[in-house]
Structure formats: C-alpha cells, structure tokens
Protein backbone atom coordinates (compact mmCIF):
# COMPACT_ATOMS: atom_id res chain seq x y z
CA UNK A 1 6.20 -19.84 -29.61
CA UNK A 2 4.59 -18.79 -32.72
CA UNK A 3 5.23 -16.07 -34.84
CA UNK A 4 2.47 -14.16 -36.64
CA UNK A 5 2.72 -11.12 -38.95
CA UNK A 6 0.05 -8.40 -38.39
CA UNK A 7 0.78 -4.77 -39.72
CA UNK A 8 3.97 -5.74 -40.95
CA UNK A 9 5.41 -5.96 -37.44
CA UNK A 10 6.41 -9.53 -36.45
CA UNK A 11 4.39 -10.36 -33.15
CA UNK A 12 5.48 -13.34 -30.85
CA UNK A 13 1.91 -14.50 -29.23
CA UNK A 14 1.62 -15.51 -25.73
CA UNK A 15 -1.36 -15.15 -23.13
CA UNK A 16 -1.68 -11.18 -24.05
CA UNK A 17 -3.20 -12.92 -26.89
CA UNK A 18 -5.14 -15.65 -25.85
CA UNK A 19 -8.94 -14.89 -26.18
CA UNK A 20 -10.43 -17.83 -24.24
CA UNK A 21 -7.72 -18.46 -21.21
CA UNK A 22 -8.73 -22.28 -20.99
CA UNK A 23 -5.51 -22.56 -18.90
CA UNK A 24 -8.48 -21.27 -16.03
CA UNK A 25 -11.43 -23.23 -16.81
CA UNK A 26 -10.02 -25.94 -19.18
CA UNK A 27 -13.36 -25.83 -21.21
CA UNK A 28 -12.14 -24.84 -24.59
CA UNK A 29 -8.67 -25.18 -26.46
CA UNK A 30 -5.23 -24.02 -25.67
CA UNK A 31 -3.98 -21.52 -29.03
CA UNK A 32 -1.32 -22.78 -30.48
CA UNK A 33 1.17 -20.35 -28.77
CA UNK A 34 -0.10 -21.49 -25.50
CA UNK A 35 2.31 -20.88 -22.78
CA UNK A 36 1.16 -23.90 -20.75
CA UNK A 37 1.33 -26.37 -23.72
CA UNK A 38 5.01 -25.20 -24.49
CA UNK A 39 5.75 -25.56 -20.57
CA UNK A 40 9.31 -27.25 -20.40
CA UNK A 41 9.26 -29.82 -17.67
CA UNK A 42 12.06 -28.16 -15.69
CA UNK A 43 10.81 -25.11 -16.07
CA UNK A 44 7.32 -26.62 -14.37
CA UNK A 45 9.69 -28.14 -11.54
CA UNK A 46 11.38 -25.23 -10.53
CA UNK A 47 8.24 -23.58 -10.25
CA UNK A 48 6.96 -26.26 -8.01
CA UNK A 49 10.11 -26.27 -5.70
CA UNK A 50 10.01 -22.51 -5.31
CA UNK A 51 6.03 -22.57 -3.92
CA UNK A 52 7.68 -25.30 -1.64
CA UNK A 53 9.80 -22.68 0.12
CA UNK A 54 8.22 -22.08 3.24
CA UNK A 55 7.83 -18.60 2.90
CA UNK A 56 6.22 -19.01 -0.45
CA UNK A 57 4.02 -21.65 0.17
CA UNK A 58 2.57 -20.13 3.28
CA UNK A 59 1.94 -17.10 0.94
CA UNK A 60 0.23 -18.91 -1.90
CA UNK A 61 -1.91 -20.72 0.40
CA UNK A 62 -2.99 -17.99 2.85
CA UNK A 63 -4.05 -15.36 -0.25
CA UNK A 64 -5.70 -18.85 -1.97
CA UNK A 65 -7.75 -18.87 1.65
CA UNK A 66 -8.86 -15.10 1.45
CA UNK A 67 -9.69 -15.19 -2.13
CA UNK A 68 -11.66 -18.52 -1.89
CA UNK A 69 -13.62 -17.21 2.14
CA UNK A 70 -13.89 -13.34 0.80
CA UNK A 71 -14.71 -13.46 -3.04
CA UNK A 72 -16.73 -10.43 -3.92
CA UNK A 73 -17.40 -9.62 -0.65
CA UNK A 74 -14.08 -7.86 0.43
CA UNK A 75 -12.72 -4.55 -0.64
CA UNK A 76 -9.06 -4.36 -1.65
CA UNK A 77 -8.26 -2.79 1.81
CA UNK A 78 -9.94 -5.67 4.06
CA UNK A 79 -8.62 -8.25 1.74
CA UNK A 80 -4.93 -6.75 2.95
CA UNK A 81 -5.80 -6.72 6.40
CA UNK A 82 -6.81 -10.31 6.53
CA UNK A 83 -3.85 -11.46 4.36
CA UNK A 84 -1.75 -10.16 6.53
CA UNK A 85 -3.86 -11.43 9.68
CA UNK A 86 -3.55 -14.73 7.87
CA UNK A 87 0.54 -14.57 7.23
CA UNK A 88 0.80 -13.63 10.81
CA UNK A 89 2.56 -10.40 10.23
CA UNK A 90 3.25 -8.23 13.10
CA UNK A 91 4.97 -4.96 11.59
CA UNK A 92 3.68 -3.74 8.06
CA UNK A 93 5.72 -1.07 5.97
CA UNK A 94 4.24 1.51 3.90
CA UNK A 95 5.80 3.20 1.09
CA UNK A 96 4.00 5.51 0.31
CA UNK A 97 3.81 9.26 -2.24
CA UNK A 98 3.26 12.15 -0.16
CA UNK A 99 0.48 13.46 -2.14
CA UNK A 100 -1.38 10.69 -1.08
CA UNK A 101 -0.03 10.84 2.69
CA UNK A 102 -3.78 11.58 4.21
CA UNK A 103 -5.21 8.30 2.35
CA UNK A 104 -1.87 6.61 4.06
CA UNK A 105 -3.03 8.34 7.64
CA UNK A 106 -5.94 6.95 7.46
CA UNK A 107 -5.08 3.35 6.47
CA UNK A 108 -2.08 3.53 9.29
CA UNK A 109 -5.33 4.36 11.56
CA UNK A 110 -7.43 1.59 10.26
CA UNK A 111 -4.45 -1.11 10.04
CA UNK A 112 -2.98 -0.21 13.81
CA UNK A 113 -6.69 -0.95 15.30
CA UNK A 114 -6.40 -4.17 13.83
CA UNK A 115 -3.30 -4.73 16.19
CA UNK A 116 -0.93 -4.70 13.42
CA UNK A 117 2.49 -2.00 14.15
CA UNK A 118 2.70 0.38 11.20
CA UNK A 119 5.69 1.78 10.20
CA UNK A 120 6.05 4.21 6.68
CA UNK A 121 8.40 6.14 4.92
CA UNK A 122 7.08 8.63 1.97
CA UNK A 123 8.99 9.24 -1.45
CA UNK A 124 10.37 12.43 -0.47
CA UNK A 125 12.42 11.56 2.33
CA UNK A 126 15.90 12.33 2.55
CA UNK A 127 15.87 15.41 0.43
CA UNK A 128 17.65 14.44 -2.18
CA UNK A 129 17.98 17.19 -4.40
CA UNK A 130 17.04 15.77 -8.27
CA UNK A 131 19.73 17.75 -10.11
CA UNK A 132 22.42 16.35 -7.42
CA UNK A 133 21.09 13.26 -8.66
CA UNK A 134 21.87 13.45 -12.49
CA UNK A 135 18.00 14.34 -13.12
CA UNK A 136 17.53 17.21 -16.02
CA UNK A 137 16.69 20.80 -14.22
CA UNK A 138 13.63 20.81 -16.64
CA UNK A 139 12.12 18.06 -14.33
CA UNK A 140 12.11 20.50 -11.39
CA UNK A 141 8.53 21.90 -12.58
CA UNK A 142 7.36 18.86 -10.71
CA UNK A 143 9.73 19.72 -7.43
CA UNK A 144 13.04 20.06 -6.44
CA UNK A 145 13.76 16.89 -4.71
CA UNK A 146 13.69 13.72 -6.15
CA UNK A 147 10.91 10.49 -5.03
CA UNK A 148 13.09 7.92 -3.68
CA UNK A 149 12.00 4.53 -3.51
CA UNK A 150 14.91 2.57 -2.68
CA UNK A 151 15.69 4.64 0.28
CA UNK A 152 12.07 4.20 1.45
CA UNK A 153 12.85 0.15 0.79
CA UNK A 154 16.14 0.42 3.01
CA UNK A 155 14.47 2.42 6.12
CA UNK A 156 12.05 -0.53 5.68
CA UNK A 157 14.06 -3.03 5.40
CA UNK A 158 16.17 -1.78 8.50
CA UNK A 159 12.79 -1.43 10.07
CA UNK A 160 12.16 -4.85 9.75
CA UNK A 161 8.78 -4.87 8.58
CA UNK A 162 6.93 -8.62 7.73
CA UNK A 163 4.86 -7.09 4.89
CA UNK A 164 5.00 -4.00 3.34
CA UNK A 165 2.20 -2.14 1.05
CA UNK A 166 2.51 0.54 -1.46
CA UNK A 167 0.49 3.45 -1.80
CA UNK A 168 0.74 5.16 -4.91
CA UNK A 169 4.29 5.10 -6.11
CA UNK A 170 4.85 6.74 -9.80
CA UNK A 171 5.48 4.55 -12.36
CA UNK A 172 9.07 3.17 -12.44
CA UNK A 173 9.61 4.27 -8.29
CA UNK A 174 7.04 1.52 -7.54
CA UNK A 175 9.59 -0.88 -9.74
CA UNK A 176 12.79 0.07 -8.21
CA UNK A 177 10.68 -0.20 -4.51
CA UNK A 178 9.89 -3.80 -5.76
CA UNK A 179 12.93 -4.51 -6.63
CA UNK A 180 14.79 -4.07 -3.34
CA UNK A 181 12.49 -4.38 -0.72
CA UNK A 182 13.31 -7.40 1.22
CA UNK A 183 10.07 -8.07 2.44
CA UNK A 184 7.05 -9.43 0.60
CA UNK A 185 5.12 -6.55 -1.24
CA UNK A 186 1.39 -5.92 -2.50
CA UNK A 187 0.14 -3.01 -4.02
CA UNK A 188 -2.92 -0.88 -2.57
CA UNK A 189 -3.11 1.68 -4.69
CA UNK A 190 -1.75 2.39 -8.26
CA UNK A 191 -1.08 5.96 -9.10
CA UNK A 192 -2.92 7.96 -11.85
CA UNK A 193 -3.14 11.55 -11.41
CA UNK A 194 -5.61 11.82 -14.20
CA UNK A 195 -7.68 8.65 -13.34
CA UNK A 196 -8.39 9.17 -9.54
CA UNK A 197 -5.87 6.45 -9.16
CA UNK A 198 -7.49 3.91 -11.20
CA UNK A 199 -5.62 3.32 -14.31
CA UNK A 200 -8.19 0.67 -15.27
CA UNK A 201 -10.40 3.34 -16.25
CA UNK A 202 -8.74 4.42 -19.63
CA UNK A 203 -9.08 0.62 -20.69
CA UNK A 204 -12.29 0.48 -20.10
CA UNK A 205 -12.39 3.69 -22.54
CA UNK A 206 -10.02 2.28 -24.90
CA UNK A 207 -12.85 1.74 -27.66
CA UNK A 208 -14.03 5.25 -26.64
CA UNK A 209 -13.08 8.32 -25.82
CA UNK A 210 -9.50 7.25 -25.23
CA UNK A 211 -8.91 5.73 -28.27
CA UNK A 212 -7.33 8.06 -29.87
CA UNK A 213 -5.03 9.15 -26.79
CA UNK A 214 -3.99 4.99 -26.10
CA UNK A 215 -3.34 4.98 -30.43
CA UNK A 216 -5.98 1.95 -29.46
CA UNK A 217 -6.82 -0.64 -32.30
CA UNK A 218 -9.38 -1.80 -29.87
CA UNK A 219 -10.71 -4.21 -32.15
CA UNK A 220 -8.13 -6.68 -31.83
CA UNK A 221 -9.82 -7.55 -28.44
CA UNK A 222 -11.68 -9.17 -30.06
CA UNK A 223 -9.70 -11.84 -31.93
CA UNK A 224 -9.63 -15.11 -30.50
CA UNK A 225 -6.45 -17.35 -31.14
C-alpha cells in the first residue's frame, strides 16, 4: 500500500480512503492503494474456500437473498426475522443491556410469534461485583456490578442457540461477546446513550454541530483518491 504524508502524520491509505468505491460498481478507477488491485492470489483463495464452508456459504447466500427480495422495503428488525427464517434457525440468543431489556421484551414477543424459541441473557447477570474484578472503584458511579459479555456468550453457548442477536452492548462488551460466542452473531441495535442508539447521527453532524466534539476535519470527505 501507499504511503502519503498529510499533517505531518504518515497515513497508510486503504478503502477508508477511497472516494469512488469502483470495487462496487466498477465504473470508475481503482486509487492506487486499492485493496482489491493489491489482492494476493492466496489471499483471494482462502477467501473463496472459507465462503465454501457450508456454514458460511449458506450464510452469504441466504442474507444475499433477503437483501436482493427486501431492499428498502424491510426494517432492520424484519430483515432479522427472515434471515433467520431463511438459515433455518430454531433457537435465537439475545444478549442483551438491561437498560434496554423492555425493547428486548418486546422483540422476544415479536420473534417467538414467528415460531422461533428465544432464549436471552442481559449484561448484568451473575453479579459480578466490578472491584472483585480488577475494575477502578471510581467506575462504580455507573453501578456496582460489572456488564459481562462473555458470561452472557457462555449461557448462550450452553444454551445452544443457532443465531444469536445483540441488543445494545457498550462499546468493547459487544467485542468481547463477538469474540466468544460460538454461534453466528448480528447486531440489532448499537448503543449510544446520547444518540437514541444511533451512533450514525453524530456523522451525519460531523461538518456541524459536532465538529468540534469529533476534532472533525470534515473536509477531507471530500478528497477523492
């Protein structure tokens, strides 16, 4: 990859950069630091033999189905629910924040009169206490007990669920929940306290009122490489 100097800071470009993403409509030209054209051919392979994993492929193809039958026509919510029609799942796992346990009641309603068995752990169980846990005192203004992701991805995994969903994990729980949950995972909400959940929002406001809170040089959206 390329290296460019802006600000005195050495950037290494890849598609964070890339201004006209012809890798999707192949009607321009790739930037110079394009990560397609700089593709090794056994990194390209091993791609291709994981998709061919059963479990994989079946996934690729069935969210490729409800994308392609649903597109702008499908909230977030029904898009799940027919994914997981689609996959065939049977049992689907929440992990979900307790602050946002009522939106999780009501999705558990919605998703177990679509015939689908709903089992969920929140980020609080267990108890854990956070100082027990090696987590400053000061953090207590915030609660006692600590959220506790990879517990909630055991009791799931023990569970057995075939999918499992997340609903508004803080930043960093939601990574260690990713990282050893056993089953597939998609995301139905993404926590922002500030935001309403929608952390999209202070992008959109990047240019704006947030620019000064984001330290946002939100001209460089604009540059095209």
């Amino acid at each position: 990859m390329n290296k460019n100097t802006d600000d005195e800071r050495t950037i290494i470009r890849s598609c964070v950069d890339c201004g006209n993403t012809n890798c999707g409509n192949e009607k321009g030209k790739f930037p110079e630091f394009c990560a397609t054209t700089h593709l090794s051919e056994s990194t390209r392979e091993k791609v291709i033999d994981l998709y061919a994993e059963p479990e994989n492929h079946k996934a690729m193809v069935e969210s490729a189905i409800v994308e392609s039958e649903n597109y702008c026509q499908m909230t977030r919510v029904e898009e799940t629910i027919q994914f997981a029609k689609q996959m065939q799942v049977k049992k689907i796992g929440i992990a979900t924040c307790v602050g946002l346990i009522k939106e999780t009641r009501i999705l558990t309603r919605i998703l177990r009169e679509h015939g689908f068995e709903v089992y969920g752990i929140g980020c609080k169980a267990g108890t854990m206490k956070k100082v027990d846990m090696g987590i400053p005192a000061a953090c207590e203004n915030t609660g006692r007990n600590i959220c506790n992701p990879i517990l909630q991805a055991e009791l799931l995994n023990e569970a057995g669920t075939d999918l499992n969903i997340v609903v508004g994990l803080c930043v960093g729980h939601d990574s260690l929940f990713y990282k050893y949950s056993q089953a597939l995972t998609t995301t139905l909400i993404v926590k922002d306290r500030v935001l309403g959940h929608n952390p999209v929002a202070a992008l959109y406001q990047a240019d704006g009122y947030y620019k000064d809170k984001l330290a946002c040089n939100a001209d460089d959206t604009s540059k095209t490489y």
